[in-house]
Protein backbone atom coordinates (compact mmCIF):
# COMPACT_ATOMS: atom_id res chain seq x y z
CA UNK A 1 -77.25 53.57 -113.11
CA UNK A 2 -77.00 50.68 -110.36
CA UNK A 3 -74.96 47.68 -112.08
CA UNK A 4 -77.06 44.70 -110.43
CA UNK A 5 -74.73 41.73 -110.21
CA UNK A 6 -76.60 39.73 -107.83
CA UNK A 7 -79.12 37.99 -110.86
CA UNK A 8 -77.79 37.37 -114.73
CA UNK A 9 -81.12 37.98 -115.59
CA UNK A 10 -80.95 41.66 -114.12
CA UNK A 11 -77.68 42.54 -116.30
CA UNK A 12 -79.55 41.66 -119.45
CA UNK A 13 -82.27 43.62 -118.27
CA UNK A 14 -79.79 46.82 -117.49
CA UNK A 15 -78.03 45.76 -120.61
CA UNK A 16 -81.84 46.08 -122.47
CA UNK A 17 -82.27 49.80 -120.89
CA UNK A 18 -79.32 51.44 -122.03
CA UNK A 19 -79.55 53.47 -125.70
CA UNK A 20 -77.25 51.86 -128.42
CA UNK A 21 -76.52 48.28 -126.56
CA UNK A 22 -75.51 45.34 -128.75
CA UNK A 23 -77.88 43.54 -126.47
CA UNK A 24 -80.84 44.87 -127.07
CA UNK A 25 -80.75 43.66 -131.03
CA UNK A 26 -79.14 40.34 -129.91
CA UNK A 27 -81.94 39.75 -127.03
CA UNK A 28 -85.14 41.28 -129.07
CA UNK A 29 -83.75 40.34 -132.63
CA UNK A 30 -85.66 43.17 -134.00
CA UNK A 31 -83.05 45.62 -135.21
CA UNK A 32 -84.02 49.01 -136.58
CA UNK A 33 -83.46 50.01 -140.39
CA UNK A 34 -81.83 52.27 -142.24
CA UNK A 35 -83.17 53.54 -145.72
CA UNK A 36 -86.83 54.34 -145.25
CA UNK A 37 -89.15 56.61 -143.76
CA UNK A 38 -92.22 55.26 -141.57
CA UNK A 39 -95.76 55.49 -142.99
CA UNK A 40 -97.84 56.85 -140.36
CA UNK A 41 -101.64 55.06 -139.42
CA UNK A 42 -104.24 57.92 -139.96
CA UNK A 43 -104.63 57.90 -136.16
CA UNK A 44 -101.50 58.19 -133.70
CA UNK A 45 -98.00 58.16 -134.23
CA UNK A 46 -95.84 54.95 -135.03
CA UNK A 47 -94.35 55.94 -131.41
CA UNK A 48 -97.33 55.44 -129.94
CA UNK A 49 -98.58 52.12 -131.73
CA UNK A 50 -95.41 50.48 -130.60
CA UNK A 51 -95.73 52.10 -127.28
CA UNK A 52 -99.38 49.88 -127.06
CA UNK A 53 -97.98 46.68 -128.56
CA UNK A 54 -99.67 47.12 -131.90
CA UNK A 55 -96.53 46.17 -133.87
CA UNK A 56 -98.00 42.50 -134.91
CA UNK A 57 -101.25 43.34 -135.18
CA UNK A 58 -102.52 42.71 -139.06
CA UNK A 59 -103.75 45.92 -139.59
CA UNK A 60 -100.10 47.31 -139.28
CA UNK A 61 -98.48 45.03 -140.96
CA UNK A 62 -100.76 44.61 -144.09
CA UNK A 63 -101.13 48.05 -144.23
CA UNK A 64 -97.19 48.48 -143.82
CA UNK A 65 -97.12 50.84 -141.42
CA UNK A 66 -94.33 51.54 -139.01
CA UNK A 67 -91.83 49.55 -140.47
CA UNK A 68 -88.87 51.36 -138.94
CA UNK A 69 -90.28 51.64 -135.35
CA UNK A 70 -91.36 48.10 -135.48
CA UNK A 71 -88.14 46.69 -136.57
CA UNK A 72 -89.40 45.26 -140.12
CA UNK A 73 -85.96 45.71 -141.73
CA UNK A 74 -86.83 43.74 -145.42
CA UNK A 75 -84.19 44.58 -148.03
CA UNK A 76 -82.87 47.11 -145.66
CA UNK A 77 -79.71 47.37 -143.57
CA UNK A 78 -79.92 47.21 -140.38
CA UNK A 79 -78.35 49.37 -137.54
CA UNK A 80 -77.06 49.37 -134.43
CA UNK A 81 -80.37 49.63 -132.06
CA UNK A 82 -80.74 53.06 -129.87
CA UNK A 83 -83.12 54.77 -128.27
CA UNK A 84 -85.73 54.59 -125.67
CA UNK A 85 -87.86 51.22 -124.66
CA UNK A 86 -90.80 52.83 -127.03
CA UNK A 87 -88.83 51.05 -130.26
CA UNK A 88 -89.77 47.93 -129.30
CA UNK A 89 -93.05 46.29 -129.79
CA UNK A 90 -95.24 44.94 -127.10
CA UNK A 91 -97.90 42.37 -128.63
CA UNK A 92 -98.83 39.36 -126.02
CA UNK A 93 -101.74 37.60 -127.91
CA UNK A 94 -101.16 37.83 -131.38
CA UNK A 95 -97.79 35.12 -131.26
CA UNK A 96 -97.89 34.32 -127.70
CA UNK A 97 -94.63 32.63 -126.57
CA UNK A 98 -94.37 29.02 -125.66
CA UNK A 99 -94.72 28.44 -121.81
CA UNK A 100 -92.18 25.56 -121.98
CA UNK A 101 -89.12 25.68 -120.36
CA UNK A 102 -87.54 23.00 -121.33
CA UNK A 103 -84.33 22.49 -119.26
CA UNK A 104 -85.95 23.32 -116.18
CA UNK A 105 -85.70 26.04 -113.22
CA UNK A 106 -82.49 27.35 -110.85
CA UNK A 107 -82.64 28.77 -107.96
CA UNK A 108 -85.09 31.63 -106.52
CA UNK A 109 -82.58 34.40 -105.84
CA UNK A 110 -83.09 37.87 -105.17
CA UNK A 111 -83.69 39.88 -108.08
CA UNK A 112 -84.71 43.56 -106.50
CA UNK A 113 -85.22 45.14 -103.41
CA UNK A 114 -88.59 47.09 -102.83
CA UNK A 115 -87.59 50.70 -101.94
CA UNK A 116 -89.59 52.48 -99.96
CA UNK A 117 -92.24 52.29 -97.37
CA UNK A 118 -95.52 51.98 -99.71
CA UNK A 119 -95.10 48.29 -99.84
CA UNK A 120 -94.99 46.11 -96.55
CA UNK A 121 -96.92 43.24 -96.99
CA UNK A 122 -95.77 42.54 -100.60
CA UNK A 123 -98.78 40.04 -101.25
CA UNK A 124 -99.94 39.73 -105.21
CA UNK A 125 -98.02 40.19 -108.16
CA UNK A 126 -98.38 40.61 -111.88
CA UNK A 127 -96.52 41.60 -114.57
CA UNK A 128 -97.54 44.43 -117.46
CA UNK A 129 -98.10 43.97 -121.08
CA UNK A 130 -98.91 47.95 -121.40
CA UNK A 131 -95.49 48.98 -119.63
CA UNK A 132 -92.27 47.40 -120.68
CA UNK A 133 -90.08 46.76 -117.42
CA UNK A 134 -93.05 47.19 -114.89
CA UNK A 135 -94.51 45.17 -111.85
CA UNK A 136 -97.89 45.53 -110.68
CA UNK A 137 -98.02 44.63 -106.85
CA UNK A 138 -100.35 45.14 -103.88
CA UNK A 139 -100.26 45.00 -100.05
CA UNK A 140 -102.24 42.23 -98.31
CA UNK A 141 -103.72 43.87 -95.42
CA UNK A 142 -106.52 46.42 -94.18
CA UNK A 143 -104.00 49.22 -95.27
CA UNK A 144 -105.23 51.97 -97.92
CA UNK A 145 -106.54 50.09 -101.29
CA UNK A 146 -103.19 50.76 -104.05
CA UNK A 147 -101.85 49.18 -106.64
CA UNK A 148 -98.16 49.65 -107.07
CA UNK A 149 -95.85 49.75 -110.07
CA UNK A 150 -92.65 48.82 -109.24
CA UNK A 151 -89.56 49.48 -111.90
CA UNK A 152 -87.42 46.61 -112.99
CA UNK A 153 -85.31 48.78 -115.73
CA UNK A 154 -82.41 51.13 -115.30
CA UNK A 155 -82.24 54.18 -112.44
CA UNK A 156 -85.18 53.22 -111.04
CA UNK A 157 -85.16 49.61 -110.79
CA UNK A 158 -86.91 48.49 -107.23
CA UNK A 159 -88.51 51.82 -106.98
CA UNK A 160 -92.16 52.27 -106.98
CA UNK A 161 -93.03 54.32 -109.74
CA UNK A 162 -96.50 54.99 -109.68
CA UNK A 163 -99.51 54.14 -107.69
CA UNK A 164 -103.16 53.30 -108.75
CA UNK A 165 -105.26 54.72 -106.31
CA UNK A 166 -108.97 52.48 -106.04
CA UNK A 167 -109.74 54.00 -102.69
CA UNK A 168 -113.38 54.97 -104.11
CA UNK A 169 -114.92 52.33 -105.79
CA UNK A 170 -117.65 50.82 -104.61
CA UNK A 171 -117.68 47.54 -102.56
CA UNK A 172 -114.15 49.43 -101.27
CA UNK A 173 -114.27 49.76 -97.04
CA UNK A 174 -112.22 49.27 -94.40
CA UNK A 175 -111.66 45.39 -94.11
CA UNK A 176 -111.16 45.20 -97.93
CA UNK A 177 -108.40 42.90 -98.68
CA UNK A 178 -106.87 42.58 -101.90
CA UNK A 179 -105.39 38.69 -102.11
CA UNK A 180 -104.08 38.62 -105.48
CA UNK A 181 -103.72 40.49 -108.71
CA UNK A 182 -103.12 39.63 -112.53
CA UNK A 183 -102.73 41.50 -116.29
CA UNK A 184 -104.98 41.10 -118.75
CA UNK A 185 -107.02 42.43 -121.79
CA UNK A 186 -110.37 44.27 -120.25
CA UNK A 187 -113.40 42.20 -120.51
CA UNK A 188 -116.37 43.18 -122.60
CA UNK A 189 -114.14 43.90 -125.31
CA UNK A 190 -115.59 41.45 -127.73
CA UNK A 191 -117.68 44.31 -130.16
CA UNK A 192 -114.10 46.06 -130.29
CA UNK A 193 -111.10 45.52 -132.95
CA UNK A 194 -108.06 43.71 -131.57
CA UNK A 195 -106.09 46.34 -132.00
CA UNK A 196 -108.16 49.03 -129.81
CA UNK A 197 -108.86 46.40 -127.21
CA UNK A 198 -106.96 47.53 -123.59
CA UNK A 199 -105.17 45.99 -120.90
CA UNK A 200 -106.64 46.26 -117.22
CA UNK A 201 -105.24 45.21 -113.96
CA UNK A 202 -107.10 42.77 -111.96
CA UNK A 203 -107.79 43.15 -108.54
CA UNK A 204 -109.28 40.36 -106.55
CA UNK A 205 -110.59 41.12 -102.78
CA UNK A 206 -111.41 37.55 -103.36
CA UNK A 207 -112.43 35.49 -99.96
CA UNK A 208 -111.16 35.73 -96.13
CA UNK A 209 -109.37 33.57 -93.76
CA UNK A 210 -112.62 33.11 -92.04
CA UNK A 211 -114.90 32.80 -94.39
CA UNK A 212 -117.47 35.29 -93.15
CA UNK A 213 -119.85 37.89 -94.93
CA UNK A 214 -118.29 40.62 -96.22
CA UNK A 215 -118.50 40.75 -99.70
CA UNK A 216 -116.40 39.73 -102.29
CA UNK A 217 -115.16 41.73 -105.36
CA UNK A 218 -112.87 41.65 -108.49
CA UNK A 219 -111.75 45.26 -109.23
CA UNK A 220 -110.88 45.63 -113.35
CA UNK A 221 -109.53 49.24 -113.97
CA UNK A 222 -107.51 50.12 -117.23
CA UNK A 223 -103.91 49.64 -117.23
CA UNK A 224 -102.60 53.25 -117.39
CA UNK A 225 -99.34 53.97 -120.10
CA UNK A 226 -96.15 54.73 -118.64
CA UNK A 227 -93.87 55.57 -120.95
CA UNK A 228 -90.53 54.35 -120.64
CA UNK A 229 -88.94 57.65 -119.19
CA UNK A 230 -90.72 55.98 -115.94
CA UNK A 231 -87.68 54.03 -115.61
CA UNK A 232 -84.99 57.17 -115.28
CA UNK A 233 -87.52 60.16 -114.51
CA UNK A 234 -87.73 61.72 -111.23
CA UNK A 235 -90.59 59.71 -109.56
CA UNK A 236 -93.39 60.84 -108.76
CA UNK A 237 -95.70 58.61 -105.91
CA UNK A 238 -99.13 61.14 -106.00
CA UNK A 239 -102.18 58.15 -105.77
CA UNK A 240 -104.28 58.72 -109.07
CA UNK A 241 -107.58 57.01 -109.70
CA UNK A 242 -108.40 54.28 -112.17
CA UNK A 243 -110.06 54.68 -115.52
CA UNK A 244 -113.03 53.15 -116.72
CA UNK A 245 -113.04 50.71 -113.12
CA UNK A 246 -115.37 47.69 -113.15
CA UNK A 247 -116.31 46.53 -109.64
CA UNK A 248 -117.70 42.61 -110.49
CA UNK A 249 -119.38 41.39 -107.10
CA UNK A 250 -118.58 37.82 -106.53
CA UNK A 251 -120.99 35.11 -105.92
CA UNK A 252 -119.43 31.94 -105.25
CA UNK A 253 -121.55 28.73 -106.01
CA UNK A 254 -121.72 26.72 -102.66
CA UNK A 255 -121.37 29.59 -100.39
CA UNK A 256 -124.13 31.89 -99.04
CA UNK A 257 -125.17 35.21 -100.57
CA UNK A 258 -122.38 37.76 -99.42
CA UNK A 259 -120.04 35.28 -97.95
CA UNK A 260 -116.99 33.82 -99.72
CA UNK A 261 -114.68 31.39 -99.34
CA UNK A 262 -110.96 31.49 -98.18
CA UNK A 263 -109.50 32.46 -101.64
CA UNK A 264 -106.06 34.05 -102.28
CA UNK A 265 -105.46 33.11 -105.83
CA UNK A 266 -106.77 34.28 -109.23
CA UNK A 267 -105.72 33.48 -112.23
CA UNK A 268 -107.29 35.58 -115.94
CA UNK A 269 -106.88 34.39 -119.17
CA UNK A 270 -104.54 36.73 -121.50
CA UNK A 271 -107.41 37.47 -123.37
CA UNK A 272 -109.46 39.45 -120.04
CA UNK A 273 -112.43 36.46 -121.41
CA UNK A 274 -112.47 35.16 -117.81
CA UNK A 275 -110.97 34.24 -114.64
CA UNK A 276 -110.60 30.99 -112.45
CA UNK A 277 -110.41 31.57 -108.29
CA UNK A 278 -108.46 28.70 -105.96
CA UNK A 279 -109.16 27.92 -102.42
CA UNK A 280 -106.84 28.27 -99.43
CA UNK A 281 -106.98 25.17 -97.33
CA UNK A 282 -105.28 22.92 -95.07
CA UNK A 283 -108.23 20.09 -94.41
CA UNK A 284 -107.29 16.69 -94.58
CA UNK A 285 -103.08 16.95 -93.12
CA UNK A 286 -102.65 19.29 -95.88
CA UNK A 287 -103.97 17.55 -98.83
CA UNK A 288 -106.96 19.75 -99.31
CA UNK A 289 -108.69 19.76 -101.97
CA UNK A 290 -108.75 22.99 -102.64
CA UNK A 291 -112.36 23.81 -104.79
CA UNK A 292 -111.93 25.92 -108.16
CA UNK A 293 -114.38 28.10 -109.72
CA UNK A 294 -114.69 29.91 -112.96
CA UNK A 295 -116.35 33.04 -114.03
CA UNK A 296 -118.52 33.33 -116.71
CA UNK A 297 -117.43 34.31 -119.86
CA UNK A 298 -117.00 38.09 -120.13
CA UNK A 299 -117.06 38.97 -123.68
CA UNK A 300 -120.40 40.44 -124.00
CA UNK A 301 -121.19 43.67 -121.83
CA UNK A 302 -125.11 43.73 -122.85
CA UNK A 303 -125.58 40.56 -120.63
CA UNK A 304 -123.93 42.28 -117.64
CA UNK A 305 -126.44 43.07 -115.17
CA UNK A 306 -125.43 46.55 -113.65
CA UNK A 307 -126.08 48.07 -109.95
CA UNK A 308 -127.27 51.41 -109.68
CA UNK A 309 -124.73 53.00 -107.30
CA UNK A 310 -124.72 56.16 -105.97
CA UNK A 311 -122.13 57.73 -103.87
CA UNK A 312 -122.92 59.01 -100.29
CA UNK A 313 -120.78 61.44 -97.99
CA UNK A 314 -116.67 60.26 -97.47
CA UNK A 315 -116.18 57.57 -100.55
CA UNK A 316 -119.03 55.75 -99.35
CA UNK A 317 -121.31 53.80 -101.74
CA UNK A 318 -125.21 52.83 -101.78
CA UNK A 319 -125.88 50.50 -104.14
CA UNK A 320 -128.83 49.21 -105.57
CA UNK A 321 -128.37 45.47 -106.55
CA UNK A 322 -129.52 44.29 -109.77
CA UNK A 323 -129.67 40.64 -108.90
CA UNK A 324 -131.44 41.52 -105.45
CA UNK A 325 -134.56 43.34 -105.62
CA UNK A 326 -134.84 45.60 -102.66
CA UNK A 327 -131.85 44.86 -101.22
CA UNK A 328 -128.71 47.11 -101.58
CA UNK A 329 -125.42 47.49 -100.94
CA UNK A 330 -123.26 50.01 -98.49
CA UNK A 331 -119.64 49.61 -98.31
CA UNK A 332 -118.40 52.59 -96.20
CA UNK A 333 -114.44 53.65 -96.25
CA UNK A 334 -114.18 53.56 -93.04
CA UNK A 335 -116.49 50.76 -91.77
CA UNK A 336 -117.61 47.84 -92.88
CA UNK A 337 -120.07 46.78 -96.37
CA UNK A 338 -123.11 45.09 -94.96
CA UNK A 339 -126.17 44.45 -97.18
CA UNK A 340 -129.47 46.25 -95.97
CA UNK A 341 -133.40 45.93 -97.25
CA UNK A 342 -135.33 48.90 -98.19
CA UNK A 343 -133.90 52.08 -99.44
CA UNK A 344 -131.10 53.53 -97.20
CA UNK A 345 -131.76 56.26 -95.06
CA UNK A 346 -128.83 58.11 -96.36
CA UNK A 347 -128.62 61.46 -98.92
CA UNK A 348 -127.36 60.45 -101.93
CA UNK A 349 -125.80 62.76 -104.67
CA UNK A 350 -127.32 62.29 -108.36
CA UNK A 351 -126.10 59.05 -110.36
CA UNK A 352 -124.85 60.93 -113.33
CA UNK A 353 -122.27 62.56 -111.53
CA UNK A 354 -121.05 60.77 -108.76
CA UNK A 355 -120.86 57.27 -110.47
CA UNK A 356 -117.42 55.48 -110.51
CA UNK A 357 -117.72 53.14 -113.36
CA UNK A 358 -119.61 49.84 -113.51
CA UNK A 359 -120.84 47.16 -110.55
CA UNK A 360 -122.30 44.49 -111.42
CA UNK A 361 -122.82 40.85 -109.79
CA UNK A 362 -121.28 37.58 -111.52
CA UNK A 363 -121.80 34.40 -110.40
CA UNK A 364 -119.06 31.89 -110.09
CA UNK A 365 -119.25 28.17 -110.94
CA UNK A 366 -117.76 25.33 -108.46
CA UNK A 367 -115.91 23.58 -111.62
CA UNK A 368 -114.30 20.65 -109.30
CA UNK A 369 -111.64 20.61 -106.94
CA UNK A 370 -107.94 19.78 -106.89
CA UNK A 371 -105.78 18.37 -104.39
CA UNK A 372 -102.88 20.93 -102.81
CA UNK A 373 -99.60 20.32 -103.94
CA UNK A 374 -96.86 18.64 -102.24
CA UNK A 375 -95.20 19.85 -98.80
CA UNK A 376 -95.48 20.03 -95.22
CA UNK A 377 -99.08 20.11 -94.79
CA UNK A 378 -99.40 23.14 -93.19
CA UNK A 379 -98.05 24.82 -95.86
CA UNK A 380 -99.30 23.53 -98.65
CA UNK A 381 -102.22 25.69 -99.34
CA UNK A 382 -102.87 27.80 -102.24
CA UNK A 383 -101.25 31.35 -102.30
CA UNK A 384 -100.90 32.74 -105.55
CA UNK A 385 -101.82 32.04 -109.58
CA UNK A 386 -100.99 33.00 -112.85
CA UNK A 387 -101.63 31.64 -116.35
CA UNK A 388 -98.88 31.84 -119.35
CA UNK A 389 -99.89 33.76 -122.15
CA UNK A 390 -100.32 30.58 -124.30
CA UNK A 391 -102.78 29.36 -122.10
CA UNK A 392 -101.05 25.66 -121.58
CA UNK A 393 -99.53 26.26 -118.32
CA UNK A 394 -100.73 27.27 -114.99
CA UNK A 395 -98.99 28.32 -111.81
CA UNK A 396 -99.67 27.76 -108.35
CA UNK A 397 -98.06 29.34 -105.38
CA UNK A 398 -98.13 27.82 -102.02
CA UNK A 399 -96.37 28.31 -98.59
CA UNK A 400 -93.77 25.37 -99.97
CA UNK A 401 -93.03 26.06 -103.24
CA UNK A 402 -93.80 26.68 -106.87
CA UNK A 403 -95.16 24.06 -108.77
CA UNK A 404 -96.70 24.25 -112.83
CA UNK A 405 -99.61 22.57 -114.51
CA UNK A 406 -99.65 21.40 -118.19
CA UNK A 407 -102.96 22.41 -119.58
CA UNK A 408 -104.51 19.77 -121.76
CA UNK A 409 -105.66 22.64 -124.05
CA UNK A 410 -105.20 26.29 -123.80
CA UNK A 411 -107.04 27.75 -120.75
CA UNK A 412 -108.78 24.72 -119.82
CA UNK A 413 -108.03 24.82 -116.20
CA UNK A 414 -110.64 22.16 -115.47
CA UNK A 415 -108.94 19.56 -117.56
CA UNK A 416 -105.98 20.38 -115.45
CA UNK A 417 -107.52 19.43 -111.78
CA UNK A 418 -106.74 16.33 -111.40
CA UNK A 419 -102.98 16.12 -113.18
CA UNK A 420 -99.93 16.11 -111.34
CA UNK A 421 -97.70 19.34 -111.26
CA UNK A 422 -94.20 19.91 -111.81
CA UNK A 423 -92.34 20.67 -108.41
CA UNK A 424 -90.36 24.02 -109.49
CA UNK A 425 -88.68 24.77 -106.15
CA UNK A 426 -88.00 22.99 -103.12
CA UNK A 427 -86.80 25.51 -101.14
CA UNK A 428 -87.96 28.94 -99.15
CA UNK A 429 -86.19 31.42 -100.83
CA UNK A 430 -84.20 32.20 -97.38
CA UNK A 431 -83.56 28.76 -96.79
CA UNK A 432 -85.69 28.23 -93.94
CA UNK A 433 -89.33 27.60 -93.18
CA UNK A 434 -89.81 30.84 -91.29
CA UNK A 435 -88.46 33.92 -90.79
CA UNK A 436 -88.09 36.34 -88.16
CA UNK A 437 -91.37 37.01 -85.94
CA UNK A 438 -92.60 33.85 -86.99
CA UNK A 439 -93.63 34.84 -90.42
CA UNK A 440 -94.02 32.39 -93.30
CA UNK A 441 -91.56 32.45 -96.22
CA UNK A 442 -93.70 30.58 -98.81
CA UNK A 443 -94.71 32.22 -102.02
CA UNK A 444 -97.34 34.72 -102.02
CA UNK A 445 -97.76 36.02 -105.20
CA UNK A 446 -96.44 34.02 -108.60
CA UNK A 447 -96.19 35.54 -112.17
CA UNK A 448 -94.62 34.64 -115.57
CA UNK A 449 -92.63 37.11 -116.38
CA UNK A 450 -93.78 39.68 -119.32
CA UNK A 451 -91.31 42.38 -118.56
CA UNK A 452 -89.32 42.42 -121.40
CA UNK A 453 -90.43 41.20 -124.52
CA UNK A 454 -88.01 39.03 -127.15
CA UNK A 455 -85.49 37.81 -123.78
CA UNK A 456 -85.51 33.89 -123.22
CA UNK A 457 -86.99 34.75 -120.24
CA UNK A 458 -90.41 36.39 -121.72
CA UNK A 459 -93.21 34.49 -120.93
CA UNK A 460 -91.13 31.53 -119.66
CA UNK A 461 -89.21 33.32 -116.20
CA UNK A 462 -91.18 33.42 -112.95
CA UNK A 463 -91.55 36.73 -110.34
CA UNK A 464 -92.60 35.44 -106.98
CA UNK A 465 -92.85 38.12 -104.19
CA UNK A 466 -93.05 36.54 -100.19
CA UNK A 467 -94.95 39.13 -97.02
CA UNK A 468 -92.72 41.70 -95.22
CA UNK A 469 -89.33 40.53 -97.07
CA UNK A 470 -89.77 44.01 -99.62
CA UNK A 471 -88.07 41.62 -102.49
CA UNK A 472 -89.08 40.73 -105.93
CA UNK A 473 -87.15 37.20 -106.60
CA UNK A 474 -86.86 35.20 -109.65
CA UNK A 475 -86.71 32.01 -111.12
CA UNK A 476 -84.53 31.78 -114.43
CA UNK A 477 -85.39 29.52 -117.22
CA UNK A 478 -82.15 27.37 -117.94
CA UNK A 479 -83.15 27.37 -121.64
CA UNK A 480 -80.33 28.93 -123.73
């Protein structure tokens, strides 16, 4: 296995993959037991419960199940931890860690380089709550329409490991730009027990540079389980396609039917209840402000008004909209998605079969404006979002730097707007303001980092990825 030396926080992390390390127990503090058998749930295996991050859930622990596998070690001794990533629970929302980091930020330093040629334009990133040890990141161009999982643990640490194929959903054509991307519980969830609600990764082909009309969509699709053999197995790059996919048509308030504004930043709450978008702009020397919207709330499936979409010839879609009468929707792979009136002159194949999950339109509300952070004002636009899992601190990302909100409560990004953010760094991570070809090296993509749950760094370290530098860098919480 590659020793990385470059980042401490990498050498706990290869420290947390290897069976029967001292670090592991020391880091997650949830040794295994000796003395007991595990009582099974009537449904799955205690592997499999931990594998999902049902550990804390009450269920499991009123009904004492999984002890062992969980780490619940009451009146028992407790051993030396082994074994793969699986013994080690995964729960984000039911004790979600404080976002404080109290002693502050160092440096952004290299953490990982991207291997491979499936990544170019590194643009969005997000980290898993499914899949310990796993990055979810996405080009930002007119390239083919993936989301890629890049390892963090052991062998296969800054290889992509698997690839989420959405190539043929509708909305999906051939200036579809994904801008950012975030993990988070699926929406419409709310008629569903915590512990069966899922994880999806969001997808937001979110607004354009110049602001013109073609469509704007947020792509939900089920986060798939890994397993943590993803880390060491031989890997495996075939594109597969997403399960149970939700293509949610965007609407902005203040913009025209079908247009959108220039948007590269999305932030979800944990709980997949709904989602806040942040203009890109450099009006006013740099000072913005940059409008906000927010979704609304997506607990509640029934009041989702769906499309009736039905697939024509070469992944390309027809689709009736519901909040349009007579109007519909063609997004072709290979040209562009326009909006035409009257049916389509095209032969469709039946709805039953050729369906690929839900579309639907949602409407998002203007809720105020903030100004852009500090820094040369032309690069002081927004990039890049993310929300901590407690809900009282928000990231931004811009072409300068990283810089955190307080929340005044959790998830109220509104309250937020007009506050004034911590600066987290002051520098380009390559210590200039460009870099060769003339490309920025600002932040594009901004995270809290979820890897590996029970580390000083969950929920409190920050991933940041820049374009066409194929490296994941970090910034370490000083916190002991």
């Amino acid at each position: 296995m590659k020793s990385p030396t470059v980042l401490g926080v990498l050498v706990t992390l290869a420290l947390l993959a290897i069976p029967g390390s001292l670090a592991l127990e020391d880091e997650i503090g949830l040794p295994q037991c000796r003395g007991s058998r595990d009582e099974e749930p009537a449904e799955y295996t205690c592997l499999e419960q931990v594998k999902w991050g049902k550990c804390n859930e009450t269920w499991v622990i009123e009904g004492n199940y999984c002890e062992e596998a969980c780490g619940r070690c009451e009146g028992r001794a407790a051993v030396t931890t082994s074994g793969p990533l699986e013994t080690r629970a995964r729960s984000a929302l039911e004790k979600p860690p404080s976002s404080a980091c109290l002693s502050g930020y160092g440096p952004p330093e290299t953490a990982l380089y991207v291997k491979g040629s499936l990544l170019e334009e590194e643009s969005g990133i997000a980290a898993s709550h499914a899949n310990e040890g796993i990055l979810w990141l996405h080009n930002d161009n007119y390239d083919k329409k993936h989301v890629i999982a890049v390892s963090v643990l052991g062998p296969n640490a800054g290889n992509i490991v698997y690839v989420l194929d959405l190539e043929g959903l509708p909305g999906i054509n051939k200036y579809s730009d994904f801008e950012d991307i975030s993990v988070a519980r699926c929406p419409f969830q709310s008629d569903r027990p915590e512990a069966e609600r899922t994880w999806c990764v969001w997808v937001g082909d979110v607004g354009n540079n110049a602001e013109w009309d073609k469509g704007t969509f947020m792509y939900v699709v089920e986060e798939p389980i890994l397993g943590s053999s993803i880390h060491t197995s031989p890997i495996d790059r075939t594109p597969r396609p997403p399960t149970n996919p939700i293509t949610l048509r965007l609407d902005y308030e203040g913009y025209g039917y079908f247009k959108g504004p220039n948007v590269e930043a999305i932030a979800v709450a944990p709980d997949g209840s709904r989602f806040w978008a942040f203009r890109k702009t450099t009006s006013h020397g740099g000072a913005g402000p940059a409008a906000v919207w927010e979704s609304p709330t997506l607990t509640d499936r029934s009041a989702l008004e769906e499309d009736d979409c039905r697939m024509i010839a070469n992944s390309s879609w027809s689709c009736a909209l519901a909040d349009r009468p007579y109007q519909f929707l063609i997004s072709q792979k290979y040209g562009q998605a326009t909006l035409v009136g009257g049916q389509p002159a095209f032969s469709v194949r039946s709805r039953d079969s050729a369906r690929m999950g839900v579309s639907a339109p949602l409407r998002l509300q203007k809720i105020g404006s903030m100004p852009n952070p500090l820094g040369p004002k032309d690069k002081r636009n927004i990039s890049g979002a993310d929300l901590s899992l407690d809900g009282r601190a928000l990231l931004i990302a811009t072409y300068a730097g990283i810089f955190e909100y307080s929340l005044p409560e959790p998830f109220d990004v509104r309250g937020a707007l007009g506050s004034t953010p911590v600066e987290l760094t002051t520098t380009n991570r390559d210590g200039s303001l460009k870099m060769g070809g003339g490309k920025w090296a600002g932040q594009e993509g901004v995270c809290f980092d979820n890897t590996v749950m029970g580390t000083n760094q969950y929920g409190k370290g920050i991933w940041s990825v820049s374009e066409h530098h194929k490296k994941l860098y970090y910034l370490r919480c000083l916190d002991a």
